[in-house]
Protein backbone atom coordinates (compact mmCIF):
# COMPACT_ATOMS: atom_id res chain seq x y z
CA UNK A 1 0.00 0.00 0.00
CA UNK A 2 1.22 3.54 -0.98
CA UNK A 3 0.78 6.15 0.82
CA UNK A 4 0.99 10.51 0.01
CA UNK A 5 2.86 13.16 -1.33
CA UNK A 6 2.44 17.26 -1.98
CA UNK A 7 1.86 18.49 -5.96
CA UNK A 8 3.41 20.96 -7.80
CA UNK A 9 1.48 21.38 -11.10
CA UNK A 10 3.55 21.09 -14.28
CA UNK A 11 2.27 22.21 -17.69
CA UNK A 12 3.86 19.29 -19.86
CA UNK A 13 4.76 20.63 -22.29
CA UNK A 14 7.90 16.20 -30.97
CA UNK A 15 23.69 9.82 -49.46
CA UNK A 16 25.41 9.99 -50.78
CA UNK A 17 24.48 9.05 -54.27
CA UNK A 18 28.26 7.03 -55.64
CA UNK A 19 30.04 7.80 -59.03
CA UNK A 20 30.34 5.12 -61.03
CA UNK A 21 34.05 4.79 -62.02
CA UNK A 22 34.70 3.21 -65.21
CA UNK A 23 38.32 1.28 -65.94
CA UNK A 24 39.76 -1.48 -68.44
CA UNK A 25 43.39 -3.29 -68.46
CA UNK A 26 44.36 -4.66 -71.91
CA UNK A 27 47.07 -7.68 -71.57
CA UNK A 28 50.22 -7.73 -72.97
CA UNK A 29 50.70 -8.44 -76.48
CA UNK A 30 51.67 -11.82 -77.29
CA UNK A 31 55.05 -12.81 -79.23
CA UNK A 32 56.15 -11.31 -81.96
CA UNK A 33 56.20 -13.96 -84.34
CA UNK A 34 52.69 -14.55 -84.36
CA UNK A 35 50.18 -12.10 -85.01
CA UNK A 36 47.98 -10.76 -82.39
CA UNK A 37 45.03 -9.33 -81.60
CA UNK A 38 43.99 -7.43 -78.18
CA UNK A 39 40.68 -6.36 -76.96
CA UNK A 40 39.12 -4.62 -74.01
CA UNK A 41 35.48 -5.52 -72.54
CA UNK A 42 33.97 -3.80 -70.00
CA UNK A 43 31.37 -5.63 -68.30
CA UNK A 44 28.69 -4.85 -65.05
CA UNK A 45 28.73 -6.61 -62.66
CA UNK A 46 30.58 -9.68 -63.79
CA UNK A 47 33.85 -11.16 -62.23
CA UNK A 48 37.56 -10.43 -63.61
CA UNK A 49 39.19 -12.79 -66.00
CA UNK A 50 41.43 -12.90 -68.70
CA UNK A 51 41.72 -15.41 -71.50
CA UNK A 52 44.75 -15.70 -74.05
CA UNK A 53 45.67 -17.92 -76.64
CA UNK A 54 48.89 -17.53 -79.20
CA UNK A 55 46.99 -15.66 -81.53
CA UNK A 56 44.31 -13.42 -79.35
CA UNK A 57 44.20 -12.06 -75.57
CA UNK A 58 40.96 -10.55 -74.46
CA UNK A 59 40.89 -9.25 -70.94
CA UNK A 60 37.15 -9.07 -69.03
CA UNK A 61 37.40 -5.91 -66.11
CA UNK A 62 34.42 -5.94 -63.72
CA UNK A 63 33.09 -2.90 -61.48
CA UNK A 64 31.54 -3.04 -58.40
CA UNK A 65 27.87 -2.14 -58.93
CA UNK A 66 26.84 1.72 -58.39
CA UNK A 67 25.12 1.91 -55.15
CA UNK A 68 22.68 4.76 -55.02
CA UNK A 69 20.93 5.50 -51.60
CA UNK A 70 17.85 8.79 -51.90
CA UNK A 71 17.76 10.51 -48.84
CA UNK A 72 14.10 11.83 -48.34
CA UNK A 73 13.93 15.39 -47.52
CA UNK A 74 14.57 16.92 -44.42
CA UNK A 75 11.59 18.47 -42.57
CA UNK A 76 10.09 19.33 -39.21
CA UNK A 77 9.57 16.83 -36.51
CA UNK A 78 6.33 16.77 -34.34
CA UNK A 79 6.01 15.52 -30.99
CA UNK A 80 2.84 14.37 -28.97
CA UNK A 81 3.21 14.47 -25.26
CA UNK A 82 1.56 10.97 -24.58
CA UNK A 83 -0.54 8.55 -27.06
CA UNK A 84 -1.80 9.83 -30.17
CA UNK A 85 -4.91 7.87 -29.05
CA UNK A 86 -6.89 9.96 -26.22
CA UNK A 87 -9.77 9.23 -24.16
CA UNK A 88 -11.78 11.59 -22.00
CA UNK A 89 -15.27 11.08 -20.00
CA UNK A 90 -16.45 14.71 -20.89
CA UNK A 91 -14.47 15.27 -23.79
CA UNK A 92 -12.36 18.19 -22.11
CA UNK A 93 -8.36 17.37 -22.81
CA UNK A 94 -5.44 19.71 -23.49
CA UNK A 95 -3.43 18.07 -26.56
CA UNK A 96 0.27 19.21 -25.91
CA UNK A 97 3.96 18.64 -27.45
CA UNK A 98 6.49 20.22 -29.27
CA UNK A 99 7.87 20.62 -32.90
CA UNK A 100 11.42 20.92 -34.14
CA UNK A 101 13.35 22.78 -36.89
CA UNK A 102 9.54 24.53 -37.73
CA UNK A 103 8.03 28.15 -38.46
CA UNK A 104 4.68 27.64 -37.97
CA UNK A 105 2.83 24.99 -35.96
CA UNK A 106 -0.91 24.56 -36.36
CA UNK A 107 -3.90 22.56 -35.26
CA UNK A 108 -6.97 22.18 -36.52
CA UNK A 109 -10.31 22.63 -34.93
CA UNK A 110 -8.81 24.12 -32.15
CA UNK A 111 -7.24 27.28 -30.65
CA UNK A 112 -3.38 26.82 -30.68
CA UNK A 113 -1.02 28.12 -27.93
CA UNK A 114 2.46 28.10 -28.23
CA UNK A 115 5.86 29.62 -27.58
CA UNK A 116 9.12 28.98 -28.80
CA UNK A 117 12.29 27.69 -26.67
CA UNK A 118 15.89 26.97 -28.18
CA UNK A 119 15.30 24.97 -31.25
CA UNK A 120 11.29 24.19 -30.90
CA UNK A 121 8.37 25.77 -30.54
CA UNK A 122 5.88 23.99 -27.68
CA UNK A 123 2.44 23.85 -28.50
CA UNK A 124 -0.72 23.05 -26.64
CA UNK A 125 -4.71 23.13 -27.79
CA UNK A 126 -7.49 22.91 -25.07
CA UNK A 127 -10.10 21.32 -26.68
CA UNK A 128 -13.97 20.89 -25.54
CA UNK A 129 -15.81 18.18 -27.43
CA UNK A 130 -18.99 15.69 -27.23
CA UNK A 131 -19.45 12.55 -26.91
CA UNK A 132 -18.16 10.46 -30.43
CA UNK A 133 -14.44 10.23 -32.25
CA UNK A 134 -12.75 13.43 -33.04
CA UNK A 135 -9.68 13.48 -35.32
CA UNK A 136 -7.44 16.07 -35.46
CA UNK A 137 -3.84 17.58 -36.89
CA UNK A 138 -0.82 19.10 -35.78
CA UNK A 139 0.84 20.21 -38.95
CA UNK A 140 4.06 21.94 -38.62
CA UNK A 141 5.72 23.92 -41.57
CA UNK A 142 9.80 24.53 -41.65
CA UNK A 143 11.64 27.67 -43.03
CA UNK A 144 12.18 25.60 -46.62
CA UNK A 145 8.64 24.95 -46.89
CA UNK A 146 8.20 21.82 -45.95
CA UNK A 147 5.74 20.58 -44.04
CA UNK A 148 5.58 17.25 -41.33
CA UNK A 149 1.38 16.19 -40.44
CA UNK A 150 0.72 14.21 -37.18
CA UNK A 151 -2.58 12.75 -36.60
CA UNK A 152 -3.91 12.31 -33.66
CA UNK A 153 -7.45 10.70 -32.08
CA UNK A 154 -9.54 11.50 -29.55
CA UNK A 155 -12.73 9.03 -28.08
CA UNK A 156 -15.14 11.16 -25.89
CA UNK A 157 -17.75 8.73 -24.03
CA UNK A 158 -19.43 9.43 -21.13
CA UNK A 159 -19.65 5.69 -19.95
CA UNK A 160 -15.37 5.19 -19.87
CA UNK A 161 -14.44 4.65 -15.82
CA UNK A 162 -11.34 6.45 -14.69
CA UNK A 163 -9.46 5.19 -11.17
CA UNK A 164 -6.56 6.72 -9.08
CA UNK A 165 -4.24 4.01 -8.56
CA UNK A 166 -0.79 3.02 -8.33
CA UNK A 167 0.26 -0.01 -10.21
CA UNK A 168 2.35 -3.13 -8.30
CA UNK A 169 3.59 -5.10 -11.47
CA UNK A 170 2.69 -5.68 -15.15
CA UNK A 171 2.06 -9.04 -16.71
CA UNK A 172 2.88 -7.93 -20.61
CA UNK A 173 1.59 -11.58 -21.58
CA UNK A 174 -1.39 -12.34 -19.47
CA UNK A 175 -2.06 -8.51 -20.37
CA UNK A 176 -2.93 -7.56 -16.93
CA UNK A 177 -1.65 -5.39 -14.24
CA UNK A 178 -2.05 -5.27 -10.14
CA UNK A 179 -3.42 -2.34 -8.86
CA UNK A 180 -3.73 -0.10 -5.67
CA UNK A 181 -6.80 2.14 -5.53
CA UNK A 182 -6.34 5.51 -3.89
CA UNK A 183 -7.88 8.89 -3.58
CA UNK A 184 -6.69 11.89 -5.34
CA UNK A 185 -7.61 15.74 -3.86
CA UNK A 186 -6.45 18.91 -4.79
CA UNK A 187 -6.74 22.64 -2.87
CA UNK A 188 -9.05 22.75 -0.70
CA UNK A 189 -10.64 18.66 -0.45
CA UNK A 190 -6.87 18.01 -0.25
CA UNK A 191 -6.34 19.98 3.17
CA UNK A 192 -9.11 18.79 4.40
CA UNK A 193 -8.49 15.05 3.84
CA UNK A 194 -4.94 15.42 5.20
CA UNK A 195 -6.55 17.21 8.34
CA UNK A 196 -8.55 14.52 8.95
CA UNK A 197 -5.90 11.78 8.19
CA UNK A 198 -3.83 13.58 11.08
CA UNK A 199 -1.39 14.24 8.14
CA UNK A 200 -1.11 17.85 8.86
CA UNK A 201 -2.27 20.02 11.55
CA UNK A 202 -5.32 22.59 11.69
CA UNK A 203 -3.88 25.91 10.35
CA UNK A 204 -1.84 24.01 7.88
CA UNK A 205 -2.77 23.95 4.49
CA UNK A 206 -1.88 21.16 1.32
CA UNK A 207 -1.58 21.97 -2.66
CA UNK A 208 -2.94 17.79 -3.49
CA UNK A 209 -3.40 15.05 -1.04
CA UNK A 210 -2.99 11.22 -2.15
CA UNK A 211 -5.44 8.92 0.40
CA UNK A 212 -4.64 5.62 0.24
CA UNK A 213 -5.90 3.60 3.78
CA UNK A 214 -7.35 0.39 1.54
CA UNK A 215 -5.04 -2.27 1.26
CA UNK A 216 -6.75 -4.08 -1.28
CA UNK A 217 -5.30 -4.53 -4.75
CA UNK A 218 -6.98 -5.52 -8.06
CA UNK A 219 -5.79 -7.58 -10.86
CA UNK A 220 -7.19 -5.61 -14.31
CA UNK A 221 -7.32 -6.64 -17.87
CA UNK A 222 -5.45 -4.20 -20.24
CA UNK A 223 -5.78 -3.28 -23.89
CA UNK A 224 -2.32 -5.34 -25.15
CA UNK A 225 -1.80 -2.74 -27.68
CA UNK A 226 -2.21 0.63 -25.14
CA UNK A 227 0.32 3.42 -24.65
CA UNK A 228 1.45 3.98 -21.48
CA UNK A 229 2.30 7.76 -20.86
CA UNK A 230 5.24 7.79 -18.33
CA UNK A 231 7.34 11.30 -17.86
CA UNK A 232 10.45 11.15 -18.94
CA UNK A 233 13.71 13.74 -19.07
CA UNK A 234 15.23 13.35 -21.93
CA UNK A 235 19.36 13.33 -21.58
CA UNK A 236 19.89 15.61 -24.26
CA UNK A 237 18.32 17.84 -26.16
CA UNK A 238 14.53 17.87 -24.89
CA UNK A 239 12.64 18.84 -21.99
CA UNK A 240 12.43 17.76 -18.69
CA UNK A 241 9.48 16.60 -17.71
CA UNK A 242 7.08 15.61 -20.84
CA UNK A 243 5.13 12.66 -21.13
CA UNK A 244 6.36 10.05 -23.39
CA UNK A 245 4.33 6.76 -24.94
CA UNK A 246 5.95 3.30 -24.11
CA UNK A 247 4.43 0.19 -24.56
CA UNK A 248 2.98 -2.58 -22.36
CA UNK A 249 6.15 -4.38 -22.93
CA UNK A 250 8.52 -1.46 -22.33
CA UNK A 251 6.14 -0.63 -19.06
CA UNK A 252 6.90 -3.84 -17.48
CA UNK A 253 10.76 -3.82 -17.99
CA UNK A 254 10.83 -0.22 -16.75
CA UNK A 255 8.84 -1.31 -13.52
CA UNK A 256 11.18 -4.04 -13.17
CA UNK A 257 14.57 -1.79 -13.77
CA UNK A 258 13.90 1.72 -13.59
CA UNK A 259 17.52 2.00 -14.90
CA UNK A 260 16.99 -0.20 -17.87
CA UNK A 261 17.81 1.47 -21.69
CA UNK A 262 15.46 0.24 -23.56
CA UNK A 263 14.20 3.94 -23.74
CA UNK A 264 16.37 7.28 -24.41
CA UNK A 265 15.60 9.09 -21.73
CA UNK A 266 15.23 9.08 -17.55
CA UNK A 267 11.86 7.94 -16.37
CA UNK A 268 11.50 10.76 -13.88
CA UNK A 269 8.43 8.71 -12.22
CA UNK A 270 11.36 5.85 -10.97
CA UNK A 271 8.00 3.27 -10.42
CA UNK A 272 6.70 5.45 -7.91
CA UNK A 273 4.35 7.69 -9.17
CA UNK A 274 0.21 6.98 -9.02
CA UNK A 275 -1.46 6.57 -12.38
CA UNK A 276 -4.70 7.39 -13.97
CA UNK A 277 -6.33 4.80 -15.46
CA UNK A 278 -9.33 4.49 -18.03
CA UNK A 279 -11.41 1.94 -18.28
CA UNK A 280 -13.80 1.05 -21.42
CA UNK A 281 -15.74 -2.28 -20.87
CA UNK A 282 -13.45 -3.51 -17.96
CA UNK A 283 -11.14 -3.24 -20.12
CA UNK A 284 -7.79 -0.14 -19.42
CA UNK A 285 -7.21 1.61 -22.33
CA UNK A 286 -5.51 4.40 -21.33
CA UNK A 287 -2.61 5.26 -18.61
CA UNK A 288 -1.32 8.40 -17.64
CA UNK A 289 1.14 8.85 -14.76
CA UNK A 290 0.22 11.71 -12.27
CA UNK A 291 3.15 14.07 -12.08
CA UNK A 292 4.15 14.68 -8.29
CA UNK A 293 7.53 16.59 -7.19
C-alpha cells in the first residue's frame, strides 16, 4: 500500500548518391612472331578474367555495382506528449507537445497556444468536445517549406471509468496489471483530507493530497496494444518533464529496472508515481502517470 505526497502542477509541455568509375586493363601483347590481336570488354557486374591464346588475348574488367541511396527530404519533426490515441469522459483534454526545426505549428479545430524555446516551438490546444471520435492535426511547416502532419485521435464517451491508482507489477503476456486504488484531492478537499488523516495540523494547508488507507489490490485486464504515458527527461536535447508513450512491454521492464535502456531518456516517475487509469468495458485503455515533485 502507498501512501501521500504534496503536488506541484507542471504544464507538460515532438547519401550519398556514388560515381560510377569506369576502368579497363588490356594484356600484354603476345610474341612477336605470331600475329595478335587485343581487346578490351567492360562488363557490369561480372567477375575479372582474362583469357589468351597464341593468336588473341581478351581481358574481361568488372566494377563493383553503383550503389545509389535517396535521402528523403529533411523536414520538421512533431512531438505528442503521450498517445496519439486519447480518451476523456467529458471530452475536455489539453493536446500538448512540441515541434522541431519549424516556423509555424498549427492545429486544426482548435485554438493553438504556443511559444518557442531553443530549437522548438511547444504547442498546446485545449479542446472541448462531445461525446463520439474526433480526429485532429498538428501540422508543422519549416523555413524551406516543408511541411511534417501528425494525426492524432480522440474518443469522448461518457460511460469510460477512470481510477486513481498506483500499479504493483505488469504481466505484458497475461495482459494484466495489479493495482492499488487511492484517492486523489487537490486545494481545498486536499487539506481537508490530510486534516482529517492527522497528516497535517489545523492551520496548515496542502496543494494535493494522495489517500490511500485500503489495502486491497486488483488484478485488471489491459488493452495489449495501449500506450502507457510515463514522464520522462530526456538526456539531451529535450525537456524535462514531458510525457512520453511506451508500450505494455517497455512498461513492465521499466517497472522491473527503472535504470533499464530500452528507452532514451530518464523515467522521472522511478516506479513510484500513481497513475490514472481508463477503463472502457473492464477493459484499461488508457494510462497516464500523475506528475508529483
Amino acid at each position: 500500500m502507498r501512501h501521500r505526497g504534496i503536488l506541484v502542477a507542471a504544464v507538460g509541455l515532438l547519401l550519398v548518391a556514388c560515381t560510377p568509375i569506369v576502368t579497363s586493363t588490356t594484356a600484354p601483347a603476345g610474341p612477336t612472331t605470331t600475329p595478335t590481336t587485343t581487346s578490351t570488354v567492360t562488363i557490369l557486374p561480372a567477375t575479372t578474367s582474362t583469357t589468351s591464346t597464341s593468336t588473341t588475348s581478351t581481358t574481361v574488367t568488372t566494377l563493383p555495382a553503383t550503389t545509389t541511396t535517396t535521402v528523403p527530404p529533411s523536414g520538421p519533426v512533431v512531438h505528442i506528449e503521450g498517445p496519439t490515441v486519447c480518451y476523456s469522459v467529458d471530452g475536455h483534454l489539453v493536446v500538448q507537445g512540441w515541434v522541431e526545426d519549424a516556423e509555424v505549428v498549427t492545429f486544426d479545430g482548435a485554438e493553438l497556444h504556443s511559444y518557442e524555446d531553443p530549437g522548438r516551438i511547444v504547442f498546446w490546444a485545449e479542446l472541448e468536445l462531445a461525446s463520439g471520435t474526433h480526429d485532429f492535426t498538428v501540422t508543422a511547416t519549416g523555413s524551406d517549406g516543408i511541411t511534417s502532419e501528425q494525426p492524432i485521435e480522440v474518443i469522448a464517451d461518457p460511460n469510460l471509468v477512470v481510477e486513481f491508482a498506483y500499479v504493483e507489477s505488469v504481466d505484458p503476456a497475461a495482459g494484466t496489471i495489479v493495482a492499488d486504488y487511492a484517492e486523489w484531492y487537490v486545494g481545498d478537499p486536499a487539506t481537508i483530507a490530510a486534516r482529517e488523516d492527522g497528516v497535517i495540523g489545523p492551520d496548515q494547508f496542502i496543494d494535493f493530497y494522495v489517500r490511500n488507507n485500503n489495502p486491497r489490490l486488483r488484478t485488471l485486464t489491459v488493452d495489449v496494444g495501449i500506450q502507457v504515458a510515463l514522464y520522462a527527461c530526456y538526456r539531451d536535447p529535450g525537456p524535462c518533464v514531458a510525457l512520453e508513450p511506451v508500450d505494455l512491454h517497455t512498461w513492465a521492464q521499466l517497472l522491473a529496472n527503472p535504470d533499464s535502456d530500452v528507452v532514451p531518456w530518464f523515467w522521472y516517475g522511478y516506479g513510484s508515481l500513481p497513475y490514472w487509469l481508463t477503463i472502457d468495458d473492464g477493459v484499461i485503455v488508457q494510462v497516464e502517470e500523475q506528475y508529483l515533485p
